[in-house]
N, C-alpha and C. Protein backbone atom coordinates (compact mmCIF):
# COMPACT_ATOMS: atom_id res chain seq x y z
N UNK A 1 7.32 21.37 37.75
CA UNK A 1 7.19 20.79 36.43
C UNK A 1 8.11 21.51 35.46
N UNK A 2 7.88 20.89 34.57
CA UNK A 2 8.85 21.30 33.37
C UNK A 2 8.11 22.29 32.40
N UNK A 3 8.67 23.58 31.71
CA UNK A 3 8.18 24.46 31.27
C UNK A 3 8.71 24.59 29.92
N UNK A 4 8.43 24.71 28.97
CA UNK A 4 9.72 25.36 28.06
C UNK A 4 9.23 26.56 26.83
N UNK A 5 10.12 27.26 26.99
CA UNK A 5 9.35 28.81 26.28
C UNK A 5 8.92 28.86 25.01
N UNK A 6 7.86 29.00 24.42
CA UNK A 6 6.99 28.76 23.22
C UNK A 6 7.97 29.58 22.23
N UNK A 7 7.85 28.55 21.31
CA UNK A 7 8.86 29.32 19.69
C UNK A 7 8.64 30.61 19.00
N UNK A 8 8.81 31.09 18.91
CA UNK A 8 8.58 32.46 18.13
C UNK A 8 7.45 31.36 16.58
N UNK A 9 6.59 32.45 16.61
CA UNK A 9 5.67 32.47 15.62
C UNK A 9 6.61 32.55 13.75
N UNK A 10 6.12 31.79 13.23
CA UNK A 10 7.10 32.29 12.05
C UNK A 10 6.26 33.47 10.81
N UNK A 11 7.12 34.03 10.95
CA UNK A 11 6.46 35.37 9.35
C UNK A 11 5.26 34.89 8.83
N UNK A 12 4.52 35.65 8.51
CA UNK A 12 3.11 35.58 8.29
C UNK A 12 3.86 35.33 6.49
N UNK A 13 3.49 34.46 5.54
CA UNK A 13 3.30 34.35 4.15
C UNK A 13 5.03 33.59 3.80
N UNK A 14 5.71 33.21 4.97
CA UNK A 14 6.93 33.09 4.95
C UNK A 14 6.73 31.05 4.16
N UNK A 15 6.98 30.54 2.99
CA UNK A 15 6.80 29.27 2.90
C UNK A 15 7.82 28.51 3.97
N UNK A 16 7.72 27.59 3.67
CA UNK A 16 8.51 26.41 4.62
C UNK A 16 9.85 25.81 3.90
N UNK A 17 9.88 25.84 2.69
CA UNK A 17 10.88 25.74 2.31
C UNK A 17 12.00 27.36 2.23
N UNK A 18 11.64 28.27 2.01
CA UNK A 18 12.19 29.38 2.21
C UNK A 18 12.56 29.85 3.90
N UNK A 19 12.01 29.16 5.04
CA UNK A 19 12.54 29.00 6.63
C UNK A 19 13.33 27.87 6.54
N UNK A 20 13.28 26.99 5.75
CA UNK A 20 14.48 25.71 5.98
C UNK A 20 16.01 26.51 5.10
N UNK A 21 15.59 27.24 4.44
CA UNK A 21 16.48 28.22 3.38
C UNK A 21 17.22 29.02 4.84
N UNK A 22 16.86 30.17 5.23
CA UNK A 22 17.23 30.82 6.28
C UNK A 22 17.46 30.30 7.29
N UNK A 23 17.77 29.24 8.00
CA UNK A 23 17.60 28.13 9.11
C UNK A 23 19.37 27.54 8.34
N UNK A 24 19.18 27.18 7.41
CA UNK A 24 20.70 26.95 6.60
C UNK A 24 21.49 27.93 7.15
N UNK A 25 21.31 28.95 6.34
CA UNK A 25 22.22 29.95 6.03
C UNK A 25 22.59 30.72 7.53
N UNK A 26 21.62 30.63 8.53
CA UNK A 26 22.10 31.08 9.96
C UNK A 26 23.52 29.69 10.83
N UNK A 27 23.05 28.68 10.38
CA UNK A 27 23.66 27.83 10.93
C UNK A 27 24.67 27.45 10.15
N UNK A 28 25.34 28.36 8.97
CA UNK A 28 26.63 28.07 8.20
C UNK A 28 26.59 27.19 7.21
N UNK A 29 25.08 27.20 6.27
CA UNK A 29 25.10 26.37 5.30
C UNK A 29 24.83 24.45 5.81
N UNK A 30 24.38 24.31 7.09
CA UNK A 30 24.20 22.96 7.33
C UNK A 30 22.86 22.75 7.18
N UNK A 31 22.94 21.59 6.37
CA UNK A 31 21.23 21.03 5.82
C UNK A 31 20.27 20.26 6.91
N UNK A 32 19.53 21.14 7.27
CA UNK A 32 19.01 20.53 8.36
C UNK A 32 18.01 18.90 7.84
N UNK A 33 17.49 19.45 6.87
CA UNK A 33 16.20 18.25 6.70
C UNK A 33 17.30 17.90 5.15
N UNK A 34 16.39 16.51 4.88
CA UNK A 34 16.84 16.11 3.78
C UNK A 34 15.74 14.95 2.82
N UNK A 35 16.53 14.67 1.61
CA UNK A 35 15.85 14.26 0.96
C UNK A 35 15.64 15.32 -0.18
N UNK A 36 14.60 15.28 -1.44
CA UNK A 36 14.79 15.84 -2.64
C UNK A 36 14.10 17.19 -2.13
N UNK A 37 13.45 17.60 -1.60
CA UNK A 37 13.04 18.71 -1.11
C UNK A 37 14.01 19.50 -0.66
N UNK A 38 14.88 18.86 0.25
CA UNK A 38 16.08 20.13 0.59
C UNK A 38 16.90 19.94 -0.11
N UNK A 39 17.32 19.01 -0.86
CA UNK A 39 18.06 18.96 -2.39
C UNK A 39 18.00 20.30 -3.46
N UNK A 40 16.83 20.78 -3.41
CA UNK A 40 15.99 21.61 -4.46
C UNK A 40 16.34 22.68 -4.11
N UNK A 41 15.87 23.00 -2.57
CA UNK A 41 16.02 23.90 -1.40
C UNK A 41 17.48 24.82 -1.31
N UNK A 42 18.53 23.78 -1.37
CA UNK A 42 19.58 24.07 -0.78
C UNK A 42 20.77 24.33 -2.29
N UNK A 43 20.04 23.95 -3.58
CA UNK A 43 20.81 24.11 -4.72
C UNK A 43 19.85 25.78 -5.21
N UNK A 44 19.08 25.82 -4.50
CA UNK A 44 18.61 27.08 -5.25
C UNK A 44 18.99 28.26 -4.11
N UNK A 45 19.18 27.97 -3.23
CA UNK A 45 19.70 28.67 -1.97
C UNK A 45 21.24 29.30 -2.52
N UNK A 46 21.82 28.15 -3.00
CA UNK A 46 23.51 28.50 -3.59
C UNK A 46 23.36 28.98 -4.92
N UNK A 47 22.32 28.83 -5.83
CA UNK A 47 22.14 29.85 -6.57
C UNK A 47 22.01 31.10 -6.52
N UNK A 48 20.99 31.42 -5.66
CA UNK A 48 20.88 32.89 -5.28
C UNK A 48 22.14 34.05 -4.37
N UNK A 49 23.13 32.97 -3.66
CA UNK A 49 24.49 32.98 -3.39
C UNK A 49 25.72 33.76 -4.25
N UNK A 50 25.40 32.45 -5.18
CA UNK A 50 26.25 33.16 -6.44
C UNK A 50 25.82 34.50 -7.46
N UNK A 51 24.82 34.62 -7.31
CA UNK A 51 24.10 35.71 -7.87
C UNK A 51 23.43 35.34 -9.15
N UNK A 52 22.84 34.06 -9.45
CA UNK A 52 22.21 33.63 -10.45
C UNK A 52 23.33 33.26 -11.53
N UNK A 53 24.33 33.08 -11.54
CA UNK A 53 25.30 32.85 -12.31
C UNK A 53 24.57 31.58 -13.23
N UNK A 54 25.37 30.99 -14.72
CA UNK A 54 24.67 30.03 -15.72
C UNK A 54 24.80 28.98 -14.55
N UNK A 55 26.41 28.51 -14.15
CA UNK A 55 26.43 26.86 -13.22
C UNK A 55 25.37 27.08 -11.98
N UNK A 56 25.25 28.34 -11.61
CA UNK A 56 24.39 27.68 -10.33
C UNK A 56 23.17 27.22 -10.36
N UNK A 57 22.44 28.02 -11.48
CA UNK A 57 21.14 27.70 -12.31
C UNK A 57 21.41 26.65 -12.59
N UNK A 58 22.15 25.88 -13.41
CA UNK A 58 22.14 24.53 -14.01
C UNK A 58 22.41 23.93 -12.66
N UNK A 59 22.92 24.30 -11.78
CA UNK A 59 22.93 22.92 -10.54
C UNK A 59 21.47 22.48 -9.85
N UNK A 60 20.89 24.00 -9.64
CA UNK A 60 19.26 24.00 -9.35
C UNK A 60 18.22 23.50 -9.90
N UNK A 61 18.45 22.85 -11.61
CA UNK A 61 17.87 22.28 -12.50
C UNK A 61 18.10 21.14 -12.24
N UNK A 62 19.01 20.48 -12.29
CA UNK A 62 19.42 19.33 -11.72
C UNK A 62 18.99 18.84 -10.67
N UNK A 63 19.10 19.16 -9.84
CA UNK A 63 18.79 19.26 -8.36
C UNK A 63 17.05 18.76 -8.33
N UNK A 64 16.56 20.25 -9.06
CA UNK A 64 14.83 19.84 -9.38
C UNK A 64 14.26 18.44 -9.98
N UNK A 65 15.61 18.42 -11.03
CA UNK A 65 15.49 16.84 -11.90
C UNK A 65 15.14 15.85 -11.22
N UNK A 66 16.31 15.28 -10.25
CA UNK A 66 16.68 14.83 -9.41
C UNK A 66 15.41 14.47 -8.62
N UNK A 67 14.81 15.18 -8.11
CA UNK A 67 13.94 15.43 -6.97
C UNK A 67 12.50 15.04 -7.23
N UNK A 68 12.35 15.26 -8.64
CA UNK A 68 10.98 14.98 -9.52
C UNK A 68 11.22 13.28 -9.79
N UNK A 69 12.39 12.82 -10.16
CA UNK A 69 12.76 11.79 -10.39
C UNK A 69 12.37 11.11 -9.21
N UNK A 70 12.84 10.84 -7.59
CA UNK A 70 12.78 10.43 -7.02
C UNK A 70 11.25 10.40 -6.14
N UNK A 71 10.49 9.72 -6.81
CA UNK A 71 9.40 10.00 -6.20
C UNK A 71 8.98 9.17 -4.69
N UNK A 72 7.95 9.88 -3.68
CA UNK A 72 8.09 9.62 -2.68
C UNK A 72 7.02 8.12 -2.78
N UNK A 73 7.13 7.07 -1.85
CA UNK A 73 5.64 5.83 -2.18
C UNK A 73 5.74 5.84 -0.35
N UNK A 74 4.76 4.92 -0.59
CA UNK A 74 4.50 4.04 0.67
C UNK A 74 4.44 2.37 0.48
N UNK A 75 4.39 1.72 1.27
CA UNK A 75 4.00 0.65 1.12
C UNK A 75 2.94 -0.09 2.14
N UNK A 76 2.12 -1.52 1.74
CA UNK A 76 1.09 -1.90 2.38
C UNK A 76 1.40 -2.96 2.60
N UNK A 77 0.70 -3.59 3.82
CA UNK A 77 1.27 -5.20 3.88
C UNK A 77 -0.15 -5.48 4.24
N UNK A 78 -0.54 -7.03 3.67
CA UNK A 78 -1.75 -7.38 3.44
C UNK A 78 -1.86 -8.83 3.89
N UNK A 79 -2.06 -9.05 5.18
CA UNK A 79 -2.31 -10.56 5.75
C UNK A 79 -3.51 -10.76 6.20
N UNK A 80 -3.81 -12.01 5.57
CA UNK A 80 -5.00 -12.82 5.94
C UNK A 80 -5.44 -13.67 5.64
N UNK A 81 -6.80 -14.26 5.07
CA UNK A 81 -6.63 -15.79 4.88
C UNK A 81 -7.81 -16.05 4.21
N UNK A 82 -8.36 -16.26 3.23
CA UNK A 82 -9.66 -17.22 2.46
C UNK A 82 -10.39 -18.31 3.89
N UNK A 83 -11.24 -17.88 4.46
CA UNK A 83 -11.22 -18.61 5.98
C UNK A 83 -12.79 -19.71 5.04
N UNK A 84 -13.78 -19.22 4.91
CA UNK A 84 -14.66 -20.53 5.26
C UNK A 84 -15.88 -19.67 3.89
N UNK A 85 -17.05 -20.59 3.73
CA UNK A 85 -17.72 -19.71 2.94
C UNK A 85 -18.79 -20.83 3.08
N UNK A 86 -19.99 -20.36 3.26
CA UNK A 86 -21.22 -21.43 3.21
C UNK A 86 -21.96 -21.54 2.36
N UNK A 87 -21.61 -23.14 1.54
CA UNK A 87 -22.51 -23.46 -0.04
C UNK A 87 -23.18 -24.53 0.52
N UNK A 88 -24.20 -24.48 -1.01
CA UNK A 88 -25.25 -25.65 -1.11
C UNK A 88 -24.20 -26.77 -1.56
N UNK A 89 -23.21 -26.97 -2.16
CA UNK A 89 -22.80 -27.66 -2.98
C UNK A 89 -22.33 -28.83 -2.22
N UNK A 90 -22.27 -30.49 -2.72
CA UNK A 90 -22.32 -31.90 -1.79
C UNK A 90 -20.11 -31.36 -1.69
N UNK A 91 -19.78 -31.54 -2.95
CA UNK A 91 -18.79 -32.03 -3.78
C UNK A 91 -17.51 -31.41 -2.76
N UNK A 92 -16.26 -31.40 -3.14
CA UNK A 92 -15.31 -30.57 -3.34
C UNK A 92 -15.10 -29.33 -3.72
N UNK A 93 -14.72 -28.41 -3.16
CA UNK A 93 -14.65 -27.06 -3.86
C UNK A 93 -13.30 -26.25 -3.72
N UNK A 94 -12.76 -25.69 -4.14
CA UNK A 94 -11.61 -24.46 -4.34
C UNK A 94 -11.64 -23.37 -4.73
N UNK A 95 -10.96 -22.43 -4.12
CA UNK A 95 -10.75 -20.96 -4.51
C UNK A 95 -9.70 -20.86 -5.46
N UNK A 96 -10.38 -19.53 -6.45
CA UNK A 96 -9.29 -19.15 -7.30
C UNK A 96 -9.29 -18.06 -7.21
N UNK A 97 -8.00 -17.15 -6.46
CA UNK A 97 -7.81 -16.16 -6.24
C UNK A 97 -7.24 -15.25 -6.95
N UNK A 98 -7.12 -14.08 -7.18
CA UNK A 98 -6.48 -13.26 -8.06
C UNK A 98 -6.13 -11.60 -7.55
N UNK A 99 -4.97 -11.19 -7.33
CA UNK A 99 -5.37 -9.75 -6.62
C UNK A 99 -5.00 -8.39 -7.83
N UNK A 100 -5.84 -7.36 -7.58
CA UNK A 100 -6.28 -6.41 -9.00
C UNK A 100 -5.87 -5.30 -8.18
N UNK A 101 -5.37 -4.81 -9.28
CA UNK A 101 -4.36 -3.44 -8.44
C UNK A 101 -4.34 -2.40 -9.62
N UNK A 102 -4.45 -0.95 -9.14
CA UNK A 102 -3.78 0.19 -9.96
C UNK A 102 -2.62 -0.11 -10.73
N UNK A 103 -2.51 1.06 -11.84
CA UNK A 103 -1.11 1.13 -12.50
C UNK A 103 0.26 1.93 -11.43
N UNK A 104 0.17 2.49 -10.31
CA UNK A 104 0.74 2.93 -9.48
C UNK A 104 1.05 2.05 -8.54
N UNK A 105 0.50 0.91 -8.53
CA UNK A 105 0.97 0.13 -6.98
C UNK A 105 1.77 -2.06 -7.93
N UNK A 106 2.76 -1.90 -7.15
CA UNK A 106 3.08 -3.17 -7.45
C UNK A 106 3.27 -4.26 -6.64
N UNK A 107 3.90 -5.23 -6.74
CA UNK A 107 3.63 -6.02 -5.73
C UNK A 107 5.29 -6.25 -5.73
N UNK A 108 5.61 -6.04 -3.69
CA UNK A 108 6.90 -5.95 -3.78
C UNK A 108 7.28 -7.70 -3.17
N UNK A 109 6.23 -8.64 -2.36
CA UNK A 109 6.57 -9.62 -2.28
C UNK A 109 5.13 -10.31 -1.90
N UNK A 110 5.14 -11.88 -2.21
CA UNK A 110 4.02 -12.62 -2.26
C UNK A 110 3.49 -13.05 -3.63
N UNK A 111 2.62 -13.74 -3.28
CA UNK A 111 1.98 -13.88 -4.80
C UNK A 111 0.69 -13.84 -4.84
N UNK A 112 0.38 -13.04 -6.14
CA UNK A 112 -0.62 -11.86 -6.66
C UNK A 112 -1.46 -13.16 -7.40
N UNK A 113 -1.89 -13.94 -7.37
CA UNK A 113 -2.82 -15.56 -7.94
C UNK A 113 -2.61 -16.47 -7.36
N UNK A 114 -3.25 -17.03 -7.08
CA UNK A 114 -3.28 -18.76 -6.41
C UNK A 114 -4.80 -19.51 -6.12
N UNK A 115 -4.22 -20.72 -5.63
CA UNK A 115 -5.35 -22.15 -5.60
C UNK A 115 -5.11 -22.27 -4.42
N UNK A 116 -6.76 -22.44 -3.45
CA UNK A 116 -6.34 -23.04 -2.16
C UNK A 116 -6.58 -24.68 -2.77
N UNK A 117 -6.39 -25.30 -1.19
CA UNK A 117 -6.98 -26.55 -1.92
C UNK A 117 -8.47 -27.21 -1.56
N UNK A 118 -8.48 -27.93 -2.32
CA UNK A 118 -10.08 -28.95 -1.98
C UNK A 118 -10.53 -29.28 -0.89
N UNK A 119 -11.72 -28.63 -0.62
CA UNK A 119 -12.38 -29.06 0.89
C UNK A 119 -13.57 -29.21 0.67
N UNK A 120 -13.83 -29.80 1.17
CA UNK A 120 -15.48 -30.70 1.23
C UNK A 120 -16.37 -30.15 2.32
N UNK A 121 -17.37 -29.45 2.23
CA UNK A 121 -18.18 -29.29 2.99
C UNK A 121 -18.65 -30.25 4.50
N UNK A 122 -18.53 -29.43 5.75
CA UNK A 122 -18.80 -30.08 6.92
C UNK A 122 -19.97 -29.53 7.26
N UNK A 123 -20.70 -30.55 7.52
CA UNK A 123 -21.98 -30.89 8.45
C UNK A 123 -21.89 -30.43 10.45
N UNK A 124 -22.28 -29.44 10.42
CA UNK A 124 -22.36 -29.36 11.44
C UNK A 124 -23.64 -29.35 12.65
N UNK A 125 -23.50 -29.88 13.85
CA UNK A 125 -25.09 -30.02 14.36
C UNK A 125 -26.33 -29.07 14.24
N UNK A 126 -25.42 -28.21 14.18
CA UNK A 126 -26.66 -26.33 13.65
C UNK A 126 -27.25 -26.81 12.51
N UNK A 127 -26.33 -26.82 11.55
CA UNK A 127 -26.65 -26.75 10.66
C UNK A 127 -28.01 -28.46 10.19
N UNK A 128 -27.70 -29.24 10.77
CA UNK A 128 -28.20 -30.80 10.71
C UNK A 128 -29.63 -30.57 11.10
N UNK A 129 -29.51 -29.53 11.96
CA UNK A 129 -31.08 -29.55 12.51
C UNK A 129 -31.72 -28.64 12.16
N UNK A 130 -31.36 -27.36 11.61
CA UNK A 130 -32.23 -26.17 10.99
C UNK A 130 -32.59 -26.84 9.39
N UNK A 131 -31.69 -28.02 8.99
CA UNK A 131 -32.33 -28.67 7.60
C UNK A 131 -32.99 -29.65 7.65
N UNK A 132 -33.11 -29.95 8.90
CA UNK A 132 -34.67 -31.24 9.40
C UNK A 132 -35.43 -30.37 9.62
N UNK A 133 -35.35 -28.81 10.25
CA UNK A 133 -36.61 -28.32 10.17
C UNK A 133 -37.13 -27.16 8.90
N UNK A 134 -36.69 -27.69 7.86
CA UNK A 134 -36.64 -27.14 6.95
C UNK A 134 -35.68 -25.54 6.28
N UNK A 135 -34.57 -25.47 6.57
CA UNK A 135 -33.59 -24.20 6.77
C UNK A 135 -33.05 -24.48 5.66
N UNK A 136 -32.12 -23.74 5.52
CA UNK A 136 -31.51 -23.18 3.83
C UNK A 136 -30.84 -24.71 3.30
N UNK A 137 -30.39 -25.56 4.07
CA UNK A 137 -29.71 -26.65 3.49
C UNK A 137 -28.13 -26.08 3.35
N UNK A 138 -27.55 -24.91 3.53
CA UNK A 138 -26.08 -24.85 3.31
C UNK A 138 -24.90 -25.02 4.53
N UNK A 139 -24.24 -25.88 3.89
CA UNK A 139 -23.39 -26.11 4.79
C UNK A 139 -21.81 -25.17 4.58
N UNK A 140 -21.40 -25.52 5.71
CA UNK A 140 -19.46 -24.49 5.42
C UNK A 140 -18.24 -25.78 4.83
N UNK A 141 -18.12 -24.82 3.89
CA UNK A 141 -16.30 -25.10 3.37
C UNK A 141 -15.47 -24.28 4.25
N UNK A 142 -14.39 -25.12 4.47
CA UNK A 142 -13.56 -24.34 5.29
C UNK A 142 -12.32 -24.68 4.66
N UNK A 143 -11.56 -23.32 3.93
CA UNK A 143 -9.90 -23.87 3.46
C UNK A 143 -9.02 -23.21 4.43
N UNK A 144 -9.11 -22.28 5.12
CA UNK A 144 -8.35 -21.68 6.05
C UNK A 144 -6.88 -21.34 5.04
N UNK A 145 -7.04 -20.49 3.75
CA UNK A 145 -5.76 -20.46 3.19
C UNK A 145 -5.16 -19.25 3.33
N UNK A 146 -3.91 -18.89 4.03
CA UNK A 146 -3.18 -17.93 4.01
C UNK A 146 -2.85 -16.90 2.76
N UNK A 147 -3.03 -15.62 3.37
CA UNK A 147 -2.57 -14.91 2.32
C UNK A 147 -1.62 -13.70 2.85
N UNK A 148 -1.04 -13.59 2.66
CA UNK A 148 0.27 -12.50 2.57
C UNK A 148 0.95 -11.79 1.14
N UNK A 149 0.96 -10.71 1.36
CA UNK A 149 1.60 -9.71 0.39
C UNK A 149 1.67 -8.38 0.99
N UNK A 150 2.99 -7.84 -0.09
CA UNK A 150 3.52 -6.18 -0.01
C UNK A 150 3.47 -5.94 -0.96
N UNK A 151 2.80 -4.60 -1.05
CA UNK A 151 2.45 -3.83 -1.83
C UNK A 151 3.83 -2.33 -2.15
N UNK A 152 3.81 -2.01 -3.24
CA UNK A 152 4.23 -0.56 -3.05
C UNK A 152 3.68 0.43 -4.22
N UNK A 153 3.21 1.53 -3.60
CA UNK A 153 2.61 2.47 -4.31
C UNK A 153 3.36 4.30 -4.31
N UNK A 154 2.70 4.83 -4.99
CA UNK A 154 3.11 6.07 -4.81
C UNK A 154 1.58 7.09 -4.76
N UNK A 155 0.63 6.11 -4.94
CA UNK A 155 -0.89 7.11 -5.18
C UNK A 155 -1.90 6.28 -4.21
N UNK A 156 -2.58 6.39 -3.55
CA UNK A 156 -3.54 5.62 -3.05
C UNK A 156 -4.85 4.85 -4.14
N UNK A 157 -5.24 5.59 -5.06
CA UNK A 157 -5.74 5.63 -6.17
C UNK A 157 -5.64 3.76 -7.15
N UNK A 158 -6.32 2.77 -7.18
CA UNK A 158 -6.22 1.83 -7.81
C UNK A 158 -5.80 1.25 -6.97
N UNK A 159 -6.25 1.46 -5.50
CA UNK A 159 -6.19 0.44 -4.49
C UNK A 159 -6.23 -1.12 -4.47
N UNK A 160 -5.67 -2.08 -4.16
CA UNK A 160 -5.53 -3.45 -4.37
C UNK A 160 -7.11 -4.26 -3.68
N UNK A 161 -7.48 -5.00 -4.89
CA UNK A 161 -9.03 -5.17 -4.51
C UNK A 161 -8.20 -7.27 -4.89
N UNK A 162 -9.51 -8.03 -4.29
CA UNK A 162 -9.31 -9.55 -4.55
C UNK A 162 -10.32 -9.86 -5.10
N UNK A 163 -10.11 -10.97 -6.23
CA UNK A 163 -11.06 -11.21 -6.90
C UNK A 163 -10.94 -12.75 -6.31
N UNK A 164 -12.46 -13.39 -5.87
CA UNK A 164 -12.36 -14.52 -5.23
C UNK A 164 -13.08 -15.49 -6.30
N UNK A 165 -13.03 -16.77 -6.94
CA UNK A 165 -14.16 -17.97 -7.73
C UNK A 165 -14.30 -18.69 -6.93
N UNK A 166 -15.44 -19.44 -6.91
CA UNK A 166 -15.61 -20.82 -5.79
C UNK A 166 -15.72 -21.81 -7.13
N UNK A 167 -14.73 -22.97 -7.27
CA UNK A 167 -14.90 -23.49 -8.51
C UNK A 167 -15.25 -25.37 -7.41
N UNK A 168 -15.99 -25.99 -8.01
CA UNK A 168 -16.12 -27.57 -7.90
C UNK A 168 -15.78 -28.28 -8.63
N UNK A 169 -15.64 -29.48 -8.92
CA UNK A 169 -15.11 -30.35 -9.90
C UNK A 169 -16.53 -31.58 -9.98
N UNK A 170 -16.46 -31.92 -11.04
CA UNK A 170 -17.55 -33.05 -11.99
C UNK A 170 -16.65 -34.34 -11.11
N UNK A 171 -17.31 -35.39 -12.03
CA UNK A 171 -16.54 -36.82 -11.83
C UNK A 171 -15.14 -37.03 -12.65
N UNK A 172 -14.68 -36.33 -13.54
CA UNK A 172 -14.14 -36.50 -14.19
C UNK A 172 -12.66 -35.26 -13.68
N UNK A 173 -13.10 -34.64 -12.71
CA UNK A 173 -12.04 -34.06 -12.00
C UNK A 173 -11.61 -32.79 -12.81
N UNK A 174 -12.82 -32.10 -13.62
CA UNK A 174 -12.89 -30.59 -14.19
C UNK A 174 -12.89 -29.63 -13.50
N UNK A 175 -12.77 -28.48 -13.89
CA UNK A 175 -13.44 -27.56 -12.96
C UNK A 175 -14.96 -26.99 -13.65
N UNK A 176 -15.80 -27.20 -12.42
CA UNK A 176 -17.32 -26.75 -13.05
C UNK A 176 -17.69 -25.47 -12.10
């Protein structure tokens, strides 16, 4: 089998950005990791180089700017569907959907409101015979309406919640 010899332990209190620092500077100044972290890393590294000089400080400020600026997110993808819901109601009915989100998360594609459409309650044999023998009387709407969206955030915090209405319409084709 295959073996391979365990890494040397690193310095007890040694941070991780200060081993990506020394990990540079053994290998001739090449940036191993990247992104605003070794941005920060590697401008304060050439500060301490120069011997704290005003430009190298101001490059390390920058650098920090930079890095604070660019903040890290994730994103969520959210598929599924308004499938069925069991009312008393004879009539027509529709969903009015709406999706509620943090000040940290936006919506990078889809749409965040909508209308399924009108479906009329089906009678099914279960249901036909638990209301001859006296049972709740509710039958299923079924809209089967798709939903898709992307999300992007930077906090988990104000997580994306759905707000669902079951609306019917009168004779006159309102919503009641």
């Amino acid at each position: 089998g295959y073996s391979a010899a365990p890494l040397p332990p690193a310095a007890p209190g040694m941070a991780a950005q200060a081993q990506d620092a020394a990990t540079a500077r053994l290998l001739g100044g090449q940036v191993l990791a990247s992104g605003p972290a070794a941005a920060v890393a590697t401008a304060q590294d050439l500060a301490n180089k120069r011997g704290g000089d005003e430009g190298a400080r101001a490059e390390a400020r920058e650098a920090r700017r930079l890095a604070e600026s660019q903040a890290t997110c994730f994103r969520m993808l959210l598929n599924g569907e308004i499938e069925s819901a069991e009312m008393s109601s004879s009539g027509p009915l529709m969903c009015v959907f709406s999706m509620q989100h943090g000040p940290d998360w936006t919506i990078v594609s889809g749409a965040p409101n909508g209308i399924t459409q009108l479906a009329c309650a089906s009678v099914s044999a279960a249901s036909s015979v638990s209301s001859w023998r006296g049972g709740s009387g509710l039958s299923e709407v079924v809209w089967s309406f798709p939903l898709g969206l992307v999300f992007k955030s930077t906090s988990p915090f104000g997580w994306p919640r759905i707000a669902v209405t079951v609306y019917g319409t009168d004779l006159c084709n309102r919503r009641v």
